[in-house]
C-alpha atoms as a PDB file:
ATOM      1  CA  UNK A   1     -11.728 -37.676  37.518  1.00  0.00           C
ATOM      2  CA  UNK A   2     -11.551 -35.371  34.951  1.00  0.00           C
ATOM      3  CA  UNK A   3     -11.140 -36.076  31.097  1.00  0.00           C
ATOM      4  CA  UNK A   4      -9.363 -33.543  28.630  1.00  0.00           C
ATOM      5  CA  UNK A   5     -10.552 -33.861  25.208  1.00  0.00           C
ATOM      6  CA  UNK A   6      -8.046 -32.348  22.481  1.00  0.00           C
ATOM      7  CA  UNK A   7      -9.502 -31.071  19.365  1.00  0.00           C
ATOM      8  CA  UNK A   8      -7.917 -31.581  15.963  1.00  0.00           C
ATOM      9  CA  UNK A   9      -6.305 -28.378  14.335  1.00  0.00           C
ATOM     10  CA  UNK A  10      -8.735 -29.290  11.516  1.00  0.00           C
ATOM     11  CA  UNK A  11     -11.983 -29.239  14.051  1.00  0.00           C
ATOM     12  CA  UNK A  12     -10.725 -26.259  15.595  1.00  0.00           C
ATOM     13  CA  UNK A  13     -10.533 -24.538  12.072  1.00  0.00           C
ATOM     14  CA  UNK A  14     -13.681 -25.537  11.275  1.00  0.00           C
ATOM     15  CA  UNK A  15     -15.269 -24.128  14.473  1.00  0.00           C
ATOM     16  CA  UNK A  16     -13.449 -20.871  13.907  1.00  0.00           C
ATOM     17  CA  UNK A  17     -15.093 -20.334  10.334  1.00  0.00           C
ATOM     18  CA  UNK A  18     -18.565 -21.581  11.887  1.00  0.00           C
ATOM     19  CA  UNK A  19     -18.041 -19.112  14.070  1.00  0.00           C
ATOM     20  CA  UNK A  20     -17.289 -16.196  11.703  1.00  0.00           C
ATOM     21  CA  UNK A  21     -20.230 -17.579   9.290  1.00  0.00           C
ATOM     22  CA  UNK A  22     -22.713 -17.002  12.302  1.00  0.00           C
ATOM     23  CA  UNK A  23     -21.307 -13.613  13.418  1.00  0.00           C
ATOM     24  CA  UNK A  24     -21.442 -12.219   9.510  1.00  0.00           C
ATOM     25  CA  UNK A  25     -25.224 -13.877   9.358  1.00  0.00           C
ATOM     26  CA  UNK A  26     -25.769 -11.710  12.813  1.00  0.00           C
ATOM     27  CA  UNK A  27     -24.508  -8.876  11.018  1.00  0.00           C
ATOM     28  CA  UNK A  28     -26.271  -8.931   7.854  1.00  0.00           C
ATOM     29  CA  UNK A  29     -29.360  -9.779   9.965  1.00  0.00           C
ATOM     30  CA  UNK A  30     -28.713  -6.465  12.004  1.00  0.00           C
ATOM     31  CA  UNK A  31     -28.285  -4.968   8.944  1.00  0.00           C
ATOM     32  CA  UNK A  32     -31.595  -5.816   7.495  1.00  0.00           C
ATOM     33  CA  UNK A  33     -33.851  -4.767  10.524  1.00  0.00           C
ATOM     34  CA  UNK A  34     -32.222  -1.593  11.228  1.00  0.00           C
ATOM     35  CA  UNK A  35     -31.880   0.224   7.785  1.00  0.00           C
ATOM     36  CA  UNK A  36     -35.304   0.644   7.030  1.00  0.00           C
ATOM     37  CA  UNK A  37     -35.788   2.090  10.417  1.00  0.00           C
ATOM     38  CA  UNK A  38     -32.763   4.446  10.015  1.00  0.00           C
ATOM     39  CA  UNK A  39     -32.294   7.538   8.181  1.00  0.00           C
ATOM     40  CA  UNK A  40     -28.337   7.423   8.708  1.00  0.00           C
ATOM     41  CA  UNK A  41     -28.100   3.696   7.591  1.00  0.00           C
ATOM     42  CA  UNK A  42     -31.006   4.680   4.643  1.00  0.00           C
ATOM     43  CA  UNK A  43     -28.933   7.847   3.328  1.00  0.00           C
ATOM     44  CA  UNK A  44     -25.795   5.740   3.879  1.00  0.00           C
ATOM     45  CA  UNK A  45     -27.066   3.219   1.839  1.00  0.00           C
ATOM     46  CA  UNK A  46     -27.942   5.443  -0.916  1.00  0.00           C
ATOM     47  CA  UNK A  47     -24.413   7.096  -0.826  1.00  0.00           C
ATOM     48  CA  UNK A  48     -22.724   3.656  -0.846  1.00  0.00           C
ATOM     49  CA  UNK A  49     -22.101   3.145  -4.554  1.00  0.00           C
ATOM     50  CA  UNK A  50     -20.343   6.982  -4.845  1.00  0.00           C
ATOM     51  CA  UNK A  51     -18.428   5.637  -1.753  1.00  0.00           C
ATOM     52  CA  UNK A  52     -17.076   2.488  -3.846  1.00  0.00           C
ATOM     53  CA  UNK A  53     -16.235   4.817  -6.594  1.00  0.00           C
ATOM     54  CA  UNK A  54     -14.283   6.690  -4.426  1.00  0.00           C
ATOM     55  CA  UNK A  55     -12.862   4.260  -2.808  1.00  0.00           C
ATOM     56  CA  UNK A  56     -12.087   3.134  -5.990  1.00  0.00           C
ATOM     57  CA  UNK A  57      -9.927   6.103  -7.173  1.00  0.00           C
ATOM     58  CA  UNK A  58      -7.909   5.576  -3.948  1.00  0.00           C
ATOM     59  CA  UNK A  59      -7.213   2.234  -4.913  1.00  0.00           C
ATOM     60  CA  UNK A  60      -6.172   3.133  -7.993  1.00  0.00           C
ATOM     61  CA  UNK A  61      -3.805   5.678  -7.048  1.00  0.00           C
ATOM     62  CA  UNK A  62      -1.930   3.450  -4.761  1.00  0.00           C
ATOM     63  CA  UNK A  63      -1.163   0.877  -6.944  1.00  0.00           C
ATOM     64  CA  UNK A  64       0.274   3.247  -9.623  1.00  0.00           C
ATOM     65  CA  UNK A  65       2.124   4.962  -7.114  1.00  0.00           C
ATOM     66  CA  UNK A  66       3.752   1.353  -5.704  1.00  0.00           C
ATOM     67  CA  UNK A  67       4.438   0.617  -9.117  1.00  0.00           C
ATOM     68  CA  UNK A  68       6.214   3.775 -10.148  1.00  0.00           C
ATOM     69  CA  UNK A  69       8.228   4.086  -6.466  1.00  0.00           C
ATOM     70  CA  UNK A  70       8.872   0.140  -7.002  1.00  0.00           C
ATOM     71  CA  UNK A  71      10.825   1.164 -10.395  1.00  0.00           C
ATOM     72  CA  UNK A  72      11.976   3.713  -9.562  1.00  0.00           C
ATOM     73  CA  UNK A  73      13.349   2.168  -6.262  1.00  0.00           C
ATOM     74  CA  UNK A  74      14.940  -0.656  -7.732  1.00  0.00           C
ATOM     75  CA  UNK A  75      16.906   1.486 -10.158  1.00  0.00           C
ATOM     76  CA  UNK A  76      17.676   3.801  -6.856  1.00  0.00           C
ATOM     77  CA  UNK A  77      19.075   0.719  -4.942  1.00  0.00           C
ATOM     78  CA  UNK A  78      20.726  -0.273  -7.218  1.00  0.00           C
ATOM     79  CA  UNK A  79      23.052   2.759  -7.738  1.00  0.00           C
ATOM     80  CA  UNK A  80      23.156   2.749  -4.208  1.00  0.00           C
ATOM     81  CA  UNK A  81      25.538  -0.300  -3.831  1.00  0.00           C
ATOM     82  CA  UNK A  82      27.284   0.720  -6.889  1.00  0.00           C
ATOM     83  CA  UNK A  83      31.063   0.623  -6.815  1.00  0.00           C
ATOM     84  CA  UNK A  84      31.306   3.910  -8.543  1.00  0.00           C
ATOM     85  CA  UNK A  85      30.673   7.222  -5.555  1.00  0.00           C
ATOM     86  CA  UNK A  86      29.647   9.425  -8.412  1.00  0.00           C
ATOM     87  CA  UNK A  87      26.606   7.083  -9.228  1.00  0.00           C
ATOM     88  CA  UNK A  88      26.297   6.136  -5.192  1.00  0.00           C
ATOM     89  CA  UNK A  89      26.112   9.534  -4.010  1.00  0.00           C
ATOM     90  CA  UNK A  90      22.962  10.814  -5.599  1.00  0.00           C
ATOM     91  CA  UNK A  91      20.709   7.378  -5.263  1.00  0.00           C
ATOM     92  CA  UNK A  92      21.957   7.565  -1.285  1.00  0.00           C
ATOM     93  CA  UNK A  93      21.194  11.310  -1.122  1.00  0.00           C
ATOM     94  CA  UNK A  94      17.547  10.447  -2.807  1.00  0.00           C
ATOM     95  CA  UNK A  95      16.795   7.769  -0.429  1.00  0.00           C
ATOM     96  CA  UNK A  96      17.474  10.079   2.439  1.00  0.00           C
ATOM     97  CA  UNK A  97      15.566  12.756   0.794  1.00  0.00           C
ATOM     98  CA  UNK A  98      12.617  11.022   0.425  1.00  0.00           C
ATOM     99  CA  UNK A  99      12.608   8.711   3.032  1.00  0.00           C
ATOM    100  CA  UNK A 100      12.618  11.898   5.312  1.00  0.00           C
ATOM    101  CA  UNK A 101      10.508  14.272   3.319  1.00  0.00           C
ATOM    102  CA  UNK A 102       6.334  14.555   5.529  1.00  0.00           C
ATOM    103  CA  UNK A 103       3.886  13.202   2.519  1.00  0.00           C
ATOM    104  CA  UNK A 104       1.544  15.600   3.098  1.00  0.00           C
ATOM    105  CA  UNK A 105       4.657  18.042   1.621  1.00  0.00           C
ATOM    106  CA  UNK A 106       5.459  15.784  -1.314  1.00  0.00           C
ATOM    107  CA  UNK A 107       1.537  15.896  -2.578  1.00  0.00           C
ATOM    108  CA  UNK A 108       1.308  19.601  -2.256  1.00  0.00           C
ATOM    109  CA  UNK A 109       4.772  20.492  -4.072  1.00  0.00           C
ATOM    110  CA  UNK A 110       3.972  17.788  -7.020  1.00  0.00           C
ATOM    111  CA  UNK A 111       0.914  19.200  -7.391  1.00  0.00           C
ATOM    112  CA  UNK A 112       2.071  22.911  -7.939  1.00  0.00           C
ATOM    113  CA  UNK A 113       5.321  22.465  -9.270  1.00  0.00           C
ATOM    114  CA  UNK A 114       3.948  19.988 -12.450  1.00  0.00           C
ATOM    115  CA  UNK A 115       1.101  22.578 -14.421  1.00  0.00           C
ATOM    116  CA  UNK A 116      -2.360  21.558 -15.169  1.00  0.00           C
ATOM    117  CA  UNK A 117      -1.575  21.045 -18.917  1.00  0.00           C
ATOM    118  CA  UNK A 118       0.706  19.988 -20.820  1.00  0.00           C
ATOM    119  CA  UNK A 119       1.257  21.194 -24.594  1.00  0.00           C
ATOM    120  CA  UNK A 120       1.780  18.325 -27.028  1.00  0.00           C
ATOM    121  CA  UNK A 121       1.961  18.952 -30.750  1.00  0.00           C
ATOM    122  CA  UNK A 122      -0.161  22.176 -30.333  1.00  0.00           C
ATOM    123  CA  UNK A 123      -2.675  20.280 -28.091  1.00  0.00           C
ATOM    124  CA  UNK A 124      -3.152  20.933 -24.383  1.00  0.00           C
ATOM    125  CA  UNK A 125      -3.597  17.844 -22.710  1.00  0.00           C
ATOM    126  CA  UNK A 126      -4.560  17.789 -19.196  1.00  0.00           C
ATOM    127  CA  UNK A 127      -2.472  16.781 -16.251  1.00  0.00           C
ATOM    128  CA  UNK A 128      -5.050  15.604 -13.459  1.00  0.00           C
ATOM    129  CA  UNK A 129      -4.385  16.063  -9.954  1.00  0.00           C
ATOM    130  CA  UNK A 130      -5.084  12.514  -9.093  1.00  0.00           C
ATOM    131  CA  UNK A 131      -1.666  11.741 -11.431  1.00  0.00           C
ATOM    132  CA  UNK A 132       0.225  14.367  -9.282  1.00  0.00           C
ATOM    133  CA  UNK A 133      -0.797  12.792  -6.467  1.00  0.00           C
ATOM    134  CA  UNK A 134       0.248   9.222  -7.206  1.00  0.00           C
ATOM    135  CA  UNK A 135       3.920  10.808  -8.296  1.00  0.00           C
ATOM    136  CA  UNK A 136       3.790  12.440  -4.988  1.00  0.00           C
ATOM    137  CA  UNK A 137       3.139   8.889  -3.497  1.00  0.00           C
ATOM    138  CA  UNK A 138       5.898   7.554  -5.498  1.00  0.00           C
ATOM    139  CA  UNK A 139       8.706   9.430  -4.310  1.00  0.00           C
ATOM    140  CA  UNK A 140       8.975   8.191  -0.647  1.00  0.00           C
ATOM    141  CA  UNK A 141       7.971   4.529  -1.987  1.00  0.00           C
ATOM    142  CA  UNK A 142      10.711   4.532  -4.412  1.00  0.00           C
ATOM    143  CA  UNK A 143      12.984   5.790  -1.266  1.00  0.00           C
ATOM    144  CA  UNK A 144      11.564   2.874   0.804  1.00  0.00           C
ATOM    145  CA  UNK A 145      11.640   0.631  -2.094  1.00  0.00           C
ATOM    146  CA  UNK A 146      15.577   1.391  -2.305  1.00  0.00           C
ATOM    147  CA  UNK A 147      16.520   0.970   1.090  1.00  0.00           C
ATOM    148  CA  UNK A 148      14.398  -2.057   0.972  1.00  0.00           C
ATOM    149  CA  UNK A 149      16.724  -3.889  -1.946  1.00  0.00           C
ATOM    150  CA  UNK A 150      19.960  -2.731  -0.376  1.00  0.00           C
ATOM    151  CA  UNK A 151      18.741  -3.990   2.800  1.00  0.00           C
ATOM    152  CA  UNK A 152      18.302  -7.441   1.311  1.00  0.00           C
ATOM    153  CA  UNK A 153      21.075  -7.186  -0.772  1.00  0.00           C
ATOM    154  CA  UNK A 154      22.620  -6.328   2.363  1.00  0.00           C
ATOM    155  CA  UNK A 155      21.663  -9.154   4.096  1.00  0.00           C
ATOM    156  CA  UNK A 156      23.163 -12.090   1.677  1.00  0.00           C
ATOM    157  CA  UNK A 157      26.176 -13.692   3.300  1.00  0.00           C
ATOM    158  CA  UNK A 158      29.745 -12.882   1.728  1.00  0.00           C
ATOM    159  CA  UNK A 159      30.141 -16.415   1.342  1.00  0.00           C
ATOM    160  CA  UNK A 160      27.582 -16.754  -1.024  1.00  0.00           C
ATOM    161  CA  UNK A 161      29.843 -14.037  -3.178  1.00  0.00           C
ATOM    162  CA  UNK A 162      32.531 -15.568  -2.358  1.00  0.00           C
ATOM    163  CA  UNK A 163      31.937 -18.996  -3.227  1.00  0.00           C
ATOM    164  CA  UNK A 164      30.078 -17.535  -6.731  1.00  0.00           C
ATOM    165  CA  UNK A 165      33.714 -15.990  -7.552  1.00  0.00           C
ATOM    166  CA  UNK A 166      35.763 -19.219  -6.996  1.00  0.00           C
ATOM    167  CA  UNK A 167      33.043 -20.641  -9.187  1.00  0.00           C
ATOM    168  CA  UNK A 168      34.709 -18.070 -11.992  1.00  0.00           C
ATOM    169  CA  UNK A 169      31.147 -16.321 -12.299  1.00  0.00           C
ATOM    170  CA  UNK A 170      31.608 -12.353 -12.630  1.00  0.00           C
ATOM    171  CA  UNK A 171      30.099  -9.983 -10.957  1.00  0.00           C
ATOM    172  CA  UNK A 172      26.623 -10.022 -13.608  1.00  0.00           C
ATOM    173  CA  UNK A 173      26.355 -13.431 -13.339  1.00  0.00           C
ATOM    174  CA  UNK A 174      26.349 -13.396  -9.180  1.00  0.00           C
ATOM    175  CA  UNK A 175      24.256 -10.552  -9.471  1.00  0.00           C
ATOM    176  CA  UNK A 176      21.424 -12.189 -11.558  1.00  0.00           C
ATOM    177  CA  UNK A 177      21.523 -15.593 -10.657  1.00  0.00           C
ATOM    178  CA  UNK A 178      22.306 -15.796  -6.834  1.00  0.00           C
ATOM    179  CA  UNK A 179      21.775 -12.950  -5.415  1.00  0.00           C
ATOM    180  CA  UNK A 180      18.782 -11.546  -7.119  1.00  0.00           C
ATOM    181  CA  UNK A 181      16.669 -14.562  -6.619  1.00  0.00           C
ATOM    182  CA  UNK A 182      16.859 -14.591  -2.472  1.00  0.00           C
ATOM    183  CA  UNK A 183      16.593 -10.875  -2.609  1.00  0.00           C
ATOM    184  CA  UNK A 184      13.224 -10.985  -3.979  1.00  0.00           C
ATOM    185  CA  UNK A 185      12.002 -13.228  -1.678  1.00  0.00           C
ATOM    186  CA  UNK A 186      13.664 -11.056   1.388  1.00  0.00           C
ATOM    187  CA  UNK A 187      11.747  -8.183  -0.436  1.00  0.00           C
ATOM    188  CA  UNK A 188       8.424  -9.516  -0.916  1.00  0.00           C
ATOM    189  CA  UNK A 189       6.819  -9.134   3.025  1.00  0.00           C
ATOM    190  CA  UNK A 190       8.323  -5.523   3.681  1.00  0.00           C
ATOM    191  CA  UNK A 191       7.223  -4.401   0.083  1.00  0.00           C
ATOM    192  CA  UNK A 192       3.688  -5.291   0.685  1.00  0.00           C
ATOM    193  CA  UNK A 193       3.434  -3.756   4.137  1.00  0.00           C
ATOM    194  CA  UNK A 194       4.722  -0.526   2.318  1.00  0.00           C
ATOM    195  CA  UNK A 195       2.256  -0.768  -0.210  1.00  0.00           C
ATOM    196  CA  UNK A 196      -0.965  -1.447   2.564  1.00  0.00           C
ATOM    197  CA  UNK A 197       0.977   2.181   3.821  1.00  0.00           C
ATOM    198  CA  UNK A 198       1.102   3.531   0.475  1.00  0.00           C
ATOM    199  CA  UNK A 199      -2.882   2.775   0.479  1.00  0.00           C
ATOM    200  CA  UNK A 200      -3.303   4.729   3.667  1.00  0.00           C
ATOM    201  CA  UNK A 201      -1.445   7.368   2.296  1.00  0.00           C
ATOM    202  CA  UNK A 202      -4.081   8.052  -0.410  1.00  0.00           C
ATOM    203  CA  UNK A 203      -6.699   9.633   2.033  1.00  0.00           C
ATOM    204  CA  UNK A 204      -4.628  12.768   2.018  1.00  0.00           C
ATOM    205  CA  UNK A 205      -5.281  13.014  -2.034  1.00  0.00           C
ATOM    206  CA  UNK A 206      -8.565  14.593  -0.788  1.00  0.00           C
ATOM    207  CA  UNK A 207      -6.099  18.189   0.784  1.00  0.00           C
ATOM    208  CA  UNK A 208      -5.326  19.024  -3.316  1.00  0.00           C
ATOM    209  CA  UNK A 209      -8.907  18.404  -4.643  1.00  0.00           C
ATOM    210  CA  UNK A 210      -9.040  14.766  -5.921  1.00  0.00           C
ATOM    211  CA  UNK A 211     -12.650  13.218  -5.907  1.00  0.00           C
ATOM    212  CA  UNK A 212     -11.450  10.181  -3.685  1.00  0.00           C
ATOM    213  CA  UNK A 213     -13.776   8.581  -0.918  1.00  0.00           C
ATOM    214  CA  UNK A 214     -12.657  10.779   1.374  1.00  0.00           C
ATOM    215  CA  UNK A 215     -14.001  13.491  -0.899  1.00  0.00           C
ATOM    216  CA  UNK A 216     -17.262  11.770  -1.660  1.00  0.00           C
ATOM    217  CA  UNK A 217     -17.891  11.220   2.168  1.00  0.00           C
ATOM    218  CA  UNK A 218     -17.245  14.687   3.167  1.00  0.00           C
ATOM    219  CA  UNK A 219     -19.879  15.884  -0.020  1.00  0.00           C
ATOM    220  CA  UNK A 220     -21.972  12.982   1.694  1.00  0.00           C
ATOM    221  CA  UNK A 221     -22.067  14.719   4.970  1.00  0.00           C
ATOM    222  CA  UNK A 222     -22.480  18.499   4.212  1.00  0.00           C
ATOM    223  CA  UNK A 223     -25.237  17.173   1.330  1.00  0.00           C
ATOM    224  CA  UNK A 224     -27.274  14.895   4.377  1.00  0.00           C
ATOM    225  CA  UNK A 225     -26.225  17.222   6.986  1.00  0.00           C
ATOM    226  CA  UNK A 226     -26.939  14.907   9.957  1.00  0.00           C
ATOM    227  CA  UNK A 227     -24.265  14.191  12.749  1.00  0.00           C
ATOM    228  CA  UNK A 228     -25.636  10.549  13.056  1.00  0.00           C
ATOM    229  CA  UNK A 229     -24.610  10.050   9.063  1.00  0.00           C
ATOM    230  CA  UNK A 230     -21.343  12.006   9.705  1.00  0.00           C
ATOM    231  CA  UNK A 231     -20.244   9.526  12.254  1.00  0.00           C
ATOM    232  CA  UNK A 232     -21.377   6.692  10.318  1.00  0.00           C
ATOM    233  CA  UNK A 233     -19.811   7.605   7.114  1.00  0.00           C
ATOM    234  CA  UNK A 234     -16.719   7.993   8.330  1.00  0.00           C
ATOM    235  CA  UNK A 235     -16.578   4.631   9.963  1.00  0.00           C
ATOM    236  CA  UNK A 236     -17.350   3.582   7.085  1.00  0.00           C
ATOM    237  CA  UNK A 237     -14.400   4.914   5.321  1.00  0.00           C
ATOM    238  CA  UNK A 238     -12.542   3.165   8.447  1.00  0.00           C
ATOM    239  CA  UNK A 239     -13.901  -0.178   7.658  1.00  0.00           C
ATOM    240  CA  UNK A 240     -13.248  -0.006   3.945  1.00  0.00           C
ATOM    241  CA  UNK A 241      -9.246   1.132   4.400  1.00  0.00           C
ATOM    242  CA  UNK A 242      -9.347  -2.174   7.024  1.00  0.00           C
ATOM    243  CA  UNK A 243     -10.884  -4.727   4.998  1.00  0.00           C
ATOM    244  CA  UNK A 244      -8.475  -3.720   2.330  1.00  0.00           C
ATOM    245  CA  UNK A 245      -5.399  -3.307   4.498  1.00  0.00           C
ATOM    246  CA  UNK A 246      -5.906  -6.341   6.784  1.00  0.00           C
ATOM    247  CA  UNK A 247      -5.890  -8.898   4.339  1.00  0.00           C
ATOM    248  CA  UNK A 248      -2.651  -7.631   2.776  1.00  0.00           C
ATOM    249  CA  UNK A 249      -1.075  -7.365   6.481  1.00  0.00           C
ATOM    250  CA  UNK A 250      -1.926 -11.204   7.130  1.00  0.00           C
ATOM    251  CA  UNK A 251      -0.407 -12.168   3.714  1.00  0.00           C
ATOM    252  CA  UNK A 252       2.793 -10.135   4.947  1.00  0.00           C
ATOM    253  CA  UNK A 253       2.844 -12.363   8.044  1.00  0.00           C
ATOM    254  CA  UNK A 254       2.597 -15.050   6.489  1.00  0.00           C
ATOM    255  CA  UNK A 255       5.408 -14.772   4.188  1.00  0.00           C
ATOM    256  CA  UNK A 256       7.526 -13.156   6.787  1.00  0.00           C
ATOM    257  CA  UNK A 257       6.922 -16.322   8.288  1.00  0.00           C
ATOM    258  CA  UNK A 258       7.502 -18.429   5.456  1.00  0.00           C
ATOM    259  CA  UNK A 259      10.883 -16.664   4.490  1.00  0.00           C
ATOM    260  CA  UNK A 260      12.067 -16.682   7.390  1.00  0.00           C
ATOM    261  CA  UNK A 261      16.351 -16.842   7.234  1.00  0.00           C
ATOM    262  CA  UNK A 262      17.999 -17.740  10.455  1.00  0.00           C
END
């Protein structure tokens, strides 16, 4: 006769993060025993903290860039549902642009087309190339960004307008208090997964000379000059854009699912 046992969602939790305790103590275990013994783990080690920086700079660049393209998008969007065709024209025509346009293209042409200084009151300051590639970055986010709020805008019943307007609100008032609200929330998963892309997108900074980790692992490699290290360096790299991505991909899930309009 056989007997099935169920296990409580809270005992199978706990299991799970047992689990993932032991196979991170495994790990770090590995870890210890084998880089003494290894001059790829040993030089890897040694290379780890200019890695971080690196890393680091990427980081950095991203979030600048979502928060510039986020702006800018918003603004964009928001001329894009205008009434007016004079004002709707141009934000559709920059969305399409830039939605469209390869990265790789948008780096390179902000890069040459802003100059490396910039004269202010008889000073030069400089205009780094890490900054030209973050506005390069911010171009097709603030496309995304755009079609992102017009989506959700989009995506509001007309009864909700309707009902607002019977309610003798104008069209501010529907605007800011109804509509806005739910759009953010409709906004919030899709923004995120464009940001983990935005993140990505930073590893081609390296093409126009900016010191990023993809920089720093490529000095790393021609300065060790060992294929063992090569390999491992560079899945390092992978690991690092995963543990940072992942995380933001199971928050987007999450919220997708927690937003969810039917």
């Amino acid at each position: 006769m056989a007997i099935e046992m169920s296990v409580s969602p809270a005992t199978a939790r706990r299991r799970r993060h047992l689990g993932s305790g032991l196979l991170v103590a495994g790990v770090l275990l590995c870890g210890l025993y084998f880089v003494p013994r290894s001059p790829a783990l040993q030089a890897l080690a040694q290379w780890a903290p200019a890695l971080a920086a690196g890393f680091g700079q990427n980081i950095l660049i991203s979030l600048l860039a979502i928060a510039l393209g986020t702006l800018a998008g918003l603004l964009v969007g928001a001329l894009a549902i205008s009434p007016l065709w004079l004002l709707r024209l141009p934000a559709r025509l920059w969305v399409q642009v830039f939605r469209n346009a390869p990265w790789l293209v948008l780096i390179y042409f902000t890069t040459y087309v802003f100059p490396f200084e910039i004269p202010v009151g008889g000073l030069y300051v400089p205009f780094p190339d890490w900054v030209k590639v973050t506005l390069g970055l911010a171009l097709p986010a603030s496309a995304n960004v755009a079609e992102i709020f017009r989506g959700a805008i989009a995506s509001i019943p007309a009864t909700q307008w309707e009902a607002a307007r019977s309610l003798a609100f104008d069209r501010g008032q529907i605007f800011r208090s109804i509509i806005l609200p739910q759009c953010f929330k409709r906004m919030l998963p899709p923004w995120m997964n464009l940001y983990a892309v935005i993140t990505m997108g930073t590893a081609l900074a390296s093409l126009v000379g900016v010191h990023d980790v993809i920089d720093t692992a490529q000095i790393a490699s021609n300065t060790v000059n060992q294929t063992g290290f090569t390999v491992l360096v560079y899945f390092s790299l992978l690991v690092l854009f995963f543990a940072y991505c992942y995380p933001i991909s199971r928050v987007t899930q999450r919220l997708e699912r927690r937003y969810a309009f039917y």
